[in-house]
C-alpha atoms as a PDB file:
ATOM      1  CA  UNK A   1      21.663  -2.457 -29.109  1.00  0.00           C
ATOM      2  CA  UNK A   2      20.085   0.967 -28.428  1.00  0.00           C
ATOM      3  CA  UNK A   3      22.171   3.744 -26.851  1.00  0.00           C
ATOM      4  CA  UNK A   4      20.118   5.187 -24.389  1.00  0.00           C
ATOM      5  CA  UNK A   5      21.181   9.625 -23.371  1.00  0.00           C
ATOM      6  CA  UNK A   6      21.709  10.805 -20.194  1.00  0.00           C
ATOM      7  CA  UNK A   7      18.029  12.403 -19.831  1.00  0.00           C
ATOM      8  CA  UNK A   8      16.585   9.279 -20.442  1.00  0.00           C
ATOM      9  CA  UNK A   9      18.640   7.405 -17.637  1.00  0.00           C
ATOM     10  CA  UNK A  10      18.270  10.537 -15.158  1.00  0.00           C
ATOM     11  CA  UNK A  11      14.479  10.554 -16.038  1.00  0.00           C
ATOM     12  CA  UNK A  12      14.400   6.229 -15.379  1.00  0.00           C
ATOM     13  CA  UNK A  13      16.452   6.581 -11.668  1.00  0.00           C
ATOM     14  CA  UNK A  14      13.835   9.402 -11.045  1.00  0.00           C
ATOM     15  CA  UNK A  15      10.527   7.352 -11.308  1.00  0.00           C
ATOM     16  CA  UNK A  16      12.445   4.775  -9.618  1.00  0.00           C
ATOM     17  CA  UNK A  17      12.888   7.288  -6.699  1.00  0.00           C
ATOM     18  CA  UNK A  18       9.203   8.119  -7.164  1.00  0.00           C
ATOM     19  CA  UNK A  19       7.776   4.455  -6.905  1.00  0.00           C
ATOM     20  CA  UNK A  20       9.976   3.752  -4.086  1.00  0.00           C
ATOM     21  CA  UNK A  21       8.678   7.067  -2.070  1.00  0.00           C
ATOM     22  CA  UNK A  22       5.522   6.782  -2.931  1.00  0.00           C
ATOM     23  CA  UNK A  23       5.350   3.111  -1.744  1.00  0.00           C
ATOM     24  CA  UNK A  24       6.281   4.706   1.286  1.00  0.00           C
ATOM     25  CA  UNK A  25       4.063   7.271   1.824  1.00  0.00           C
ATOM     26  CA  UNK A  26       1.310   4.611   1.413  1.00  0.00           C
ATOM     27  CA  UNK A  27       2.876   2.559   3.886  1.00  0.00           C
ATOM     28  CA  UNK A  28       3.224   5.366   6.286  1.00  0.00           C
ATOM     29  CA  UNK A  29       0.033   6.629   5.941  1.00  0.00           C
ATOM     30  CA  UNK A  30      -1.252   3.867   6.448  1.00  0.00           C
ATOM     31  CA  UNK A  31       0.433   2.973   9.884  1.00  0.00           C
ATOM     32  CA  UNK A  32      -0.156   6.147  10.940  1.00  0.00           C
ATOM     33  CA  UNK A  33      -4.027   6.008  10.224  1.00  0.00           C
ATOM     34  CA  UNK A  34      -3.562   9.234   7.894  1.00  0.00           C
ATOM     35  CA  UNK A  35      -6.001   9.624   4.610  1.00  0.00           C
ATOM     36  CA  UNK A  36      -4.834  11.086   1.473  1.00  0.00           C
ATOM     37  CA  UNK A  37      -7.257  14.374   2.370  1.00  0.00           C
ATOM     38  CA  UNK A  38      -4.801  14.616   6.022  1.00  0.00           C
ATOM     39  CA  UNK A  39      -2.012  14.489   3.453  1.00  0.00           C
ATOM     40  CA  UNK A  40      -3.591  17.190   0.964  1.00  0.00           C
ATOM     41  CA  UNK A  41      -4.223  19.251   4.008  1.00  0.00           C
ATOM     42  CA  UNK A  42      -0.424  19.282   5.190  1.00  0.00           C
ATOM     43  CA  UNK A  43       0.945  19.725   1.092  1.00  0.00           C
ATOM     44  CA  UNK A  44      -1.757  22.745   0.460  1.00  0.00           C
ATOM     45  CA  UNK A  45      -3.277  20.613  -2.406  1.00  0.00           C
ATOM     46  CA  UNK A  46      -6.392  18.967  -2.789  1.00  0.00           C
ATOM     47  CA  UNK A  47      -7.070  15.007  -2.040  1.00  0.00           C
ATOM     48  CA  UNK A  48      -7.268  14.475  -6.017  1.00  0.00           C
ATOM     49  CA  UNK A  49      -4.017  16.707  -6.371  1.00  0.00           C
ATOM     50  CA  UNK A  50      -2.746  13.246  -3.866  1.00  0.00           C
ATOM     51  CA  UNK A  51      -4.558  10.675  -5.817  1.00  0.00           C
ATOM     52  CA  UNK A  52      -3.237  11.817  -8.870  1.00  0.00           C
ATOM     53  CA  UNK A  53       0.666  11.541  -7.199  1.00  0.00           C
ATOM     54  CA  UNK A  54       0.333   8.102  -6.216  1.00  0.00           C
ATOM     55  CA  UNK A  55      -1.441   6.558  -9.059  1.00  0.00           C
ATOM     56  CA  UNK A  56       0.903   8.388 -11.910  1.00  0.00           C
ATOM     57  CA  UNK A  57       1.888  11.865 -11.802  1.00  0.00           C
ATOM     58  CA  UNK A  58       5.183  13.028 -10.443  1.00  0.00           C
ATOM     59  CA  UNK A  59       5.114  14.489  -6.834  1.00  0.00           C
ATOM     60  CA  UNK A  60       6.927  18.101  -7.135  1.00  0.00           C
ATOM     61  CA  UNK A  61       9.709  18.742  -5.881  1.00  0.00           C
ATOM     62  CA  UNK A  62       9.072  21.144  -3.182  1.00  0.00           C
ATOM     63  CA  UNK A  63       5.647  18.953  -2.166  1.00  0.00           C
ATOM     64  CA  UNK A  64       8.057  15.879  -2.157  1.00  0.00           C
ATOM     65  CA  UNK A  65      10.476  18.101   0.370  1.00  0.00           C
ATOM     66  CA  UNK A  66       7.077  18.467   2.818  1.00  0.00           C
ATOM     67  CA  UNK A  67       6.306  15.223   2.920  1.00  0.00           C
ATOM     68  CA  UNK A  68       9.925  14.101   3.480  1.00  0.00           C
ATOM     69  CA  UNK A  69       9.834  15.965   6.098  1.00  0.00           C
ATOM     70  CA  UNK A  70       6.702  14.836   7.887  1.00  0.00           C
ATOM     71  CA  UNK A  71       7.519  11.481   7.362  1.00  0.00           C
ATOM     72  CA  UNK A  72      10.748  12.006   9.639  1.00  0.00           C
ATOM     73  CA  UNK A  73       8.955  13.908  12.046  1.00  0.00           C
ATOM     74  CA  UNK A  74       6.495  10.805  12.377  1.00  0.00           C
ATOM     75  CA  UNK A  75       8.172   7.970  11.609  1.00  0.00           C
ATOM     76  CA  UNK A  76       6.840   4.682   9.963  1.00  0.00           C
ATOM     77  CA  UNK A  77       6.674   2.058  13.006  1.00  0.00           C
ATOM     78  CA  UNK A  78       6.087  -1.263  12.013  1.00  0.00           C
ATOM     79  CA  UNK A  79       7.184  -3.942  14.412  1.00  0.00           C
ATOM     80  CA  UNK A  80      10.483  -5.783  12.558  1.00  0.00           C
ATOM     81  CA  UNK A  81      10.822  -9.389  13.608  1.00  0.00           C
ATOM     82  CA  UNK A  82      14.528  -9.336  12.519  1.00  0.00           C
ATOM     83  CA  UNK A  83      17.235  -8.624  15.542  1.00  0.00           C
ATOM     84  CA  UNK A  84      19.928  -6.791  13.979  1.00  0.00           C
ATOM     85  CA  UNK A  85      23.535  -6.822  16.548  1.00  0.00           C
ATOM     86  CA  UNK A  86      25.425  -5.328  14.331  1.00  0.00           C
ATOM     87  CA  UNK A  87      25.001  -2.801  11.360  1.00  0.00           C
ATOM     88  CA  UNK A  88      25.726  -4.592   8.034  1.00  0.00           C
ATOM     89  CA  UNK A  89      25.183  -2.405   4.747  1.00  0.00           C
ATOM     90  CA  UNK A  90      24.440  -4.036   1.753  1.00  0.00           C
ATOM     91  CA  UNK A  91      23.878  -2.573  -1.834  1.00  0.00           C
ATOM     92  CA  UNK A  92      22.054  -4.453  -3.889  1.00  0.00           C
ATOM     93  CA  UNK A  93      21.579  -3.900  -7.993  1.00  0.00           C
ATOM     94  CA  UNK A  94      17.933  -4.603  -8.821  1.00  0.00           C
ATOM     95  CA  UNK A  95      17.341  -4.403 -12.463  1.00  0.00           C
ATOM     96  CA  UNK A  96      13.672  -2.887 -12.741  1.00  0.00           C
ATOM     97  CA  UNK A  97      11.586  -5.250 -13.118  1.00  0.00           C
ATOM     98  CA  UNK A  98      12.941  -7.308 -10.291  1.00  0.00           C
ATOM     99  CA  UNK A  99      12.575  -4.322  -7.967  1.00  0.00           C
ATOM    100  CA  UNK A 100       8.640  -4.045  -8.548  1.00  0.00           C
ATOM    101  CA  UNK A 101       7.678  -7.892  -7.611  1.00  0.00           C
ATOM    102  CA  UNK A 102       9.755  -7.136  -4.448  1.00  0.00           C
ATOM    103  CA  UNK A 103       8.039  -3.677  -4.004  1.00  0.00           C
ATOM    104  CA  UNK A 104       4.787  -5.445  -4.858  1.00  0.00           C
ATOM    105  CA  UNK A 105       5.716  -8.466  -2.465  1.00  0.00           C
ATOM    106  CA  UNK A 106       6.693  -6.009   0.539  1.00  0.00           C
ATOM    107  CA  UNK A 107       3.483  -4.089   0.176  1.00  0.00           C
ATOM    108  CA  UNK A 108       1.259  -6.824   0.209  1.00  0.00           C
ATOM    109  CA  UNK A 109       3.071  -7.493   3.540  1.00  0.00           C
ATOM    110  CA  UNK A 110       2.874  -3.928   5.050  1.00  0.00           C
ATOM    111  CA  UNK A 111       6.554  -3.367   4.857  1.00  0.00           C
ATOM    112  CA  UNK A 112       8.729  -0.869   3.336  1.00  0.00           C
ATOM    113  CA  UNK A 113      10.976  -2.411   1.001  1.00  0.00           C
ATOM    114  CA  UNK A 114      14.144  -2.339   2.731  1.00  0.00           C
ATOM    115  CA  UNK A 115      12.147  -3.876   5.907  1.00  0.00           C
ATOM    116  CA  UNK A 116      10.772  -6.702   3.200  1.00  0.00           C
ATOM    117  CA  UNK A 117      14.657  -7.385   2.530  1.00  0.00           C
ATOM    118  CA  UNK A 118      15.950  -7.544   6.055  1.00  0.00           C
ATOM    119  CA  UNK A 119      13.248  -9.929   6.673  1.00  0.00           C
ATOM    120  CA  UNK A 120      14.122 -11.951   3.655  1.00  0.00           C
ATOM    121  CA  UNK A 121      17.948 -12.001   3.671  1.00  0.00           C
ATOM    122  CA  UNK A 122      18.649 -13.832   6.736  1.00  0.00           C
ATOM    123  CA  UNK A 123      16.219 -16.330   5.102  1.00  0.00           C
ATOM    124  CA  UNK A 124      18.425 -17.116   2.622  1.00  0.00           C
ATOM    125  CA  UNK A 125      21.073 -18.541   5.080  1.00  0.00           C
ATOM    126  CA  UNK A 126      18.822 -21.773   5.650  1.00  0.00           C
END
């Protein structure tokens, strides 16, 4: 069994965070009708500089803050067909490779994946 250090972990939840946001900001670009030059624009970077985030790089911290930012200020609004009457919370434990199908499966549907797994959870009931 291979002992994995602390940098290696902290560096794996990282590009976690990473996918998960940039899944996001395509999502929310996308329902917004922004471009990845409107997004350059707003970071003071060049369309490539965005390109380059989404396919591979790491987006920088302070250009990660920005867009953070903007995405609260104009807020991803895709209809939900789930009625929620009360607030549940759930935590769920995805190992890795589980977590990219369902990333993959809620993007091909336009959803974020939180919005993919309120859809899907009260499924599982039937």
């Amino acid at each position: 069994m291979q002992i994995r250090d602390k940098n290696d972990i902290l560096r794996d939840m990282e590009e976690q965070n990473q996918d998960e946001l940039k899944l996001n900001v395509k999502l929310w670009l996308k329902a917004n009708n922004c471009s990845y030059s409107w997004l350059a624009e707003k970071c003071y970077v060049s369309e490539a500089t965005v390109r380059n985030w989404m396919a591979k790089k790491q987006i920088p911290a302070a250009k990660e803050y920005i867009i953070r930012e903007m995405m609260k200020e104009l807020p991803l609004a895709l209809p939900s067909r789930v009625q929620v009457q009360e607030e549940t919370r759930v935590t769920l434990s995805l190992d890795p490779a589980t977590r990219k199908v369902l990333e993959r499966k809620a993007f091909e549907q336009g959803k974020t994946l939180a919005e993919f797994l309120a859809d899907e959870v009260p499924r599982l009931g039937e």
